[in-house]
N, C-alpha and C. Protein backbone atom coordinates (compact mmCIF):
# COMPACT_ATOMS: atom_id res chain seq x y z
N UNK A 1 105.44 86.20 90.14
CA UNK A 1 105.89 86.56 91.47
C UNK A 1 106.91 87.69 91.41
N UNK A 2 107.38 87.83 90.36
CA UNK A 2 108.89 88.76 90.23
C UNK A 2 108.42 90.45 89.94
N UNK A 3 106.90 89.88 89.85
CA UNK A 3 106.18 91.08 89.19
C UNK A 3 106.02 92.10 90.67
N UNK A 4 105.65 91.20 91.44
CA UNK A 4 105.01 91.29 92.57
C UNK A 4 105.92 92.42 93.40
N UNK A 5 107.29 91.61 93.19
CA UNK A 5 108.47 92.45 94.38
C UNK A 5 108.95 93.46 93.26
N UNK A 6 108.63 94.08 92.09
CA UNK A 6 109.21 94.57 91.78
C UNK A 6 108.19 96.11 91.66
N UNK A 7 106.98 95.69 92.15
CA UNK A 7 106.03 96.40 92.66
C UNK A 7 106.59 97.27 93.72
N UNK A 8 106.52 96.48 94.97
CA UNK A 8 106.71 96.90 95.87
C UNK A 8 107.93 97.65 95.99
N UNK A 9 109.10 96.71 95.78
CA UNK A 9 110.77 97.82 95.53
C UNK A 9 110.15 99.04 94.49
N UNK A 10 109.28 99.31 93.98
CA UNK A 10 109.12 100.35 93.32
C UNK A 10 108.48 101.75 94.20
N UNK A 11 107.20 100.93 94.72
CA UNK A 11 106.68 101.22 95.74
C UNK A 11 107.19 102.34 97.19
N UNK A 12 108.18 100.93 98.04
CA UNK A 12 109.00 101.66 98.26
C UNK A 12 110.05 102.91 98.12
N UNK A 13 110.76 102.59 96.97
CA UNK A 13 111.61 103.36 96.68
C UNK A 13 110.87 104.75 96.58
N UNK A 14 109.70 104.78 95.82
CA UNK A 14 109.38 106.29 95.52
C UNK A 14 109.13 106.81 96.94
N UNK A 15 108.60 105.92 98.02
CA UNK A 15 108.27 106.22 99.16
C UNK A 15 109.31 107.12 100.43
N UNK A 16 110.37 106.11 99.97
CA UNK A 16 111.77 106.91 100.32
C UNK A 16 112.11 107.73 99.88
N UNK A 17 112.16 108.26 98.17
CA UNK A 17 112.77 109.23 97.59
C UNK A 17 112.04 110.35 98.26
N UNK A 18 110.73 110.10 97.97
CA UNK A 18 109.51 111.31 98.78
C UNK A 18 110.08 111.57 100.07
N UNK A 19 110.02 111.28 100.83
CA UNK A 19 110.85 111.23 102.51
C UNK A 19 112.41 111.50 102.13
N UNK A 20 113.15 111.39 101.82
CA UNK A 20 114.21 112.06 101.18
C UNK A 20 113.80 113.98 100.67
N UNK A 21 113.59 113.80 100.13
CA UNK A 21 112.80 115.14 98.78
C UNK A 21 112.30 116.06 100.50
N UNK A 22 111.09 115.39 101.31
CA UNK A 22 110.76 116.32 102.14
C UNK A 22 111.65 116.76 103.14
N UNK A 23 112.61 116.28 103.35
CA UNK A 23 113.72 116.51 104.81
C UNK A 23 114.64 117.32 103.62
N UNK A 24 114.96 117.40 102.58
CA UNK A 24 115.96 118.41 102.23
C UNK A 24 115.43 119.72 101.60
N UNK A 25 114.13 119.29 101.41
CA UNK A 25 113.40 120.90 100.99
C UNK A 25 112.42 121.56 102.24
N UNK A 26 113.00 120.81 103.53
CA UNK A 26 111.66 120.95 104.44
C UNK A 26 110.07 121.27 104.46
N UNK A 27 109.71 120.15 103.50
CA UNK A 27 108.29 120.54 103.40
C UNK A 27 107.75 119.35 103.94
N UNK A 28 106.15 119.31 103.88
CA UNK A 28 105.57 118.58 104.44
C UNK A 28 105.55 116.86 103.67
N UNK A 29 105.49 116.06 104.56
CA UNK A 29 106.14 114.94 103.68
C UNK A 29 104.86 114.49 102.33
N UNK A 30 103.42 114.52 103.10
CA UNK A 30 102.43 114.31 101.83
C UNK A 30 102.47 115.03 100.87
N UNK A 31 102.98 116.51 101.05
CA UNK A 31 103.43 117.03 99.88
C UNK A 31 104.50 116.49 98.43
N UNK A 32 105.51 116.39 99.22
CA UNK A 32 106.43 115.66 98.20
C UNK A 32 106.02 114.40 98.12
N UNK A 33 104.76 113.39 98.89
CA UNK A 33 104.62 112.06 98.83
C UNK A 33 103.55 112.50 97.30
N UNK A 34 102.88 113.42 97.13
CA UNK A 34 102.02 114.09 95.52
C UNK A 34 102.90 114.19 94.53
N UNK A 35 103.69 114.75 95.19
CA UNK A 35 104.81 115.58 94.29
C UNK A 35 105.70 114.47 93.25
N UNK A 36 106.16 113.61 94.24
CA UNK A 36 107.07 112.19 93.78
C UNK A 36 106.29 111.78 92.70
N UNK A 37 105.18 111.13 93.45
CA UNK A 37 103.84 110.42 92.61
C UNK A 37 103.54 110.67 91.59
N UNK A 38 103.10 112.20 91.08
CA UNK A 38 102.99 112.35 90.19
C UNK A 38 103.78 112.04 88.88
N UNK A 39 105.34 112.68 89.30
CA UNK A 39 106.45 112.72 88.57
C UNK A 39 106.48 111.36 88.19
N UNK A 40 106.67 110.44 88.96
CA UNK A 40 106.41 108.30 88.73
C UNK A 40 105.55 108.16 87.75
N UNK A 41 104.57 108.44 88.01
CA UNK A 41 103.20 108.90 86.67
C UNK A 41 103.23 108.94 85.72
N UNK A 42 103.79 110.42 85.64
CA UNK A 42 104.11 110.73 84.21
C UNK A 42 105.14 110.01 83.45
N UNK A 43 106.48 109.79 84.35
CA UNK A 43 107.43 109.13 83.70
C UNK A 43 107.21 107.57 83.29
N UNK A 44 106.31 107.05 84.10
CA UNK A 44 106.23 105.54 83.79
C UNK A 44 104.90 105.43 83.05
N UNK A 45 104.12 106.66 82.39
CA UNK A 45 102.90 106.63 81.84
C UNK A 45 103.68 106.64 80.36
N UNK A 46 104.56 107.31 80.00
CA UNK A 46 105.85 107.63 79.17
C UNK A 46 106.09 106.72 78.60
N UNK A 47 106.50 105.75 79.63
CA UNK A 47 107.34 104.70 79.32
C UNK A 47 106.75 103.17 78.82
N UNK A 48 105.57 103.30 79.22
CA UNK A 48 104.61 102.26 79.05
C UNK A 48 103.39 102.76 78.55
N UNK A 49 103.61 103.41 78.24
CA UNK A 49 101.87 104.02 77.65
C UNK A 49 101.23 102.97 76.81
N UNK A 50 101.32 102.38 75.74
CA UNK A 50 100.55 101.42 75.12
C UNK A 50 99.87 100.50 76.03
N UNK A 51 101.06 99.86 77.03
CA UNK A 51 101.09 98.98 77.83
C UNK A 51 100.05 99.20 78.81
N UNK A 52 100.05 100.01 79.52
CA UNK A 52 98.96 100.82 81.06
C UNK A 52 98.04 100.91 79.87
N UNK A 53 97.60 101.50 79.45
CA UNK A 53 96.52 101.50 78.23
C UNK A 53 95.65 100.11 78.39
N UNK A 54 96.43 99.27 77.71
CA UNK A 54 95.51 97.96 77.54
C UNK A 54 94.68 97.60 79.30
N UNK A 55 95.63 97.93 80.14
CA UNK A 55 95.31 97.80 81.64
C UNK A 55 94.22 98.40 81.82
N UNK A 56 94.06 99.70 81.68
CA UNK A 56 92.91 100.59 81.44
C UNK A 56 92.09 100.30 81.13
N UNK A 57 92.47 99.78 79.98
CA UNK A 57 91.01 99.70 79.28
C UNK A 57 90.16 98.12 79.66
N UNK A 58 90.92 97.26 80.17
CA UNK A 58 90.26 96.35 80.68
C UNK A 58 89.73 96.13 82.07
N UNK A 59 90.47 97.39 82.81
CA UNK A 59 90.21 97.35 84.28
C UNK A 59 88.28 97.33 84.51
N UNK A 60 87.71 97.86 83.67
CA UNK A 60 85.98 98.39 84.29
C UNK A 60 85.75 96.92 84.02
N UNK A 61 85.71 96.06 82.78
CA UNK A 61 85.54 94.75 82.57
C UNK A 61 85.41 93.63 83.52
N UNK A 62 86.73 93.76 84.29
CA UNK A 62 86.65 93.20 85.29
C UNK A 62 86.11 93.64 86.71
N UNK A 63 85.40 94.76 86.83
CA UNK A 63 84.89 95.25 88.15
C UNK A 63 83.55 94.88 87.78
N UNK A 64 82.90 94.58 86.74
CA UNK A 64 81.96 94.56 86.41
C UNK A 64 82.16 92.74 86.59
N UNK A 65 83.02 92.02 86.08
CA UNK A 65 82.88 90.99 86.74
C UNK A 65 82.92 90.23 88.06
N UNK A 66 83.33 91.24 88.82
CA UNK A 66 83.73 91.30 90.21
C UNK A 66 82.41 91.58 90.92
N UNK A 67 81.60 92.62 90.80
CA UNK A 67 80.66 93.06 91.16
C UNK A 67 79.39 92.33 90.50
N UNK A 68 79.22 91.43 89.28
CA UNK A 68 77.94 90.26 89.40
C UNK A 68 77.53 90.65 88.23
């Protein structure tokens, strides 16, 4: 469950920083909502890479069990 909200406060937060980021550089907000995103990406692809990996690589496994 702890996983869950720590999703979302993540979620959020980048959501805000993005909306932050677009009102002080006046750009369009989906812009910096890419812009943020990406940067989250890379940094938490960084940070967990082994980890998202194993995720990866099991994600088709299960669509394939999902789908029959």
């Amino acid at each position: 469950m702890t996983e869950i909200w720590a999703q979302a406060a993540l979620w959020l937060g980048l959501a805000l920083l993005a909306t932050l980021v677009s009102i002080f550089l006046r750009i369009a907000t989906a812009l910096s909502e890419i812009v943020v995103g990406t940067i989250a990406q890379l940094i938490l692809g960084a940070l967990l890479g082994s980890v998202a990996r194993q995720v990866i690589d099991h994600a088709p496994c299960a669509v394939t069990v999902i789908r029959g």
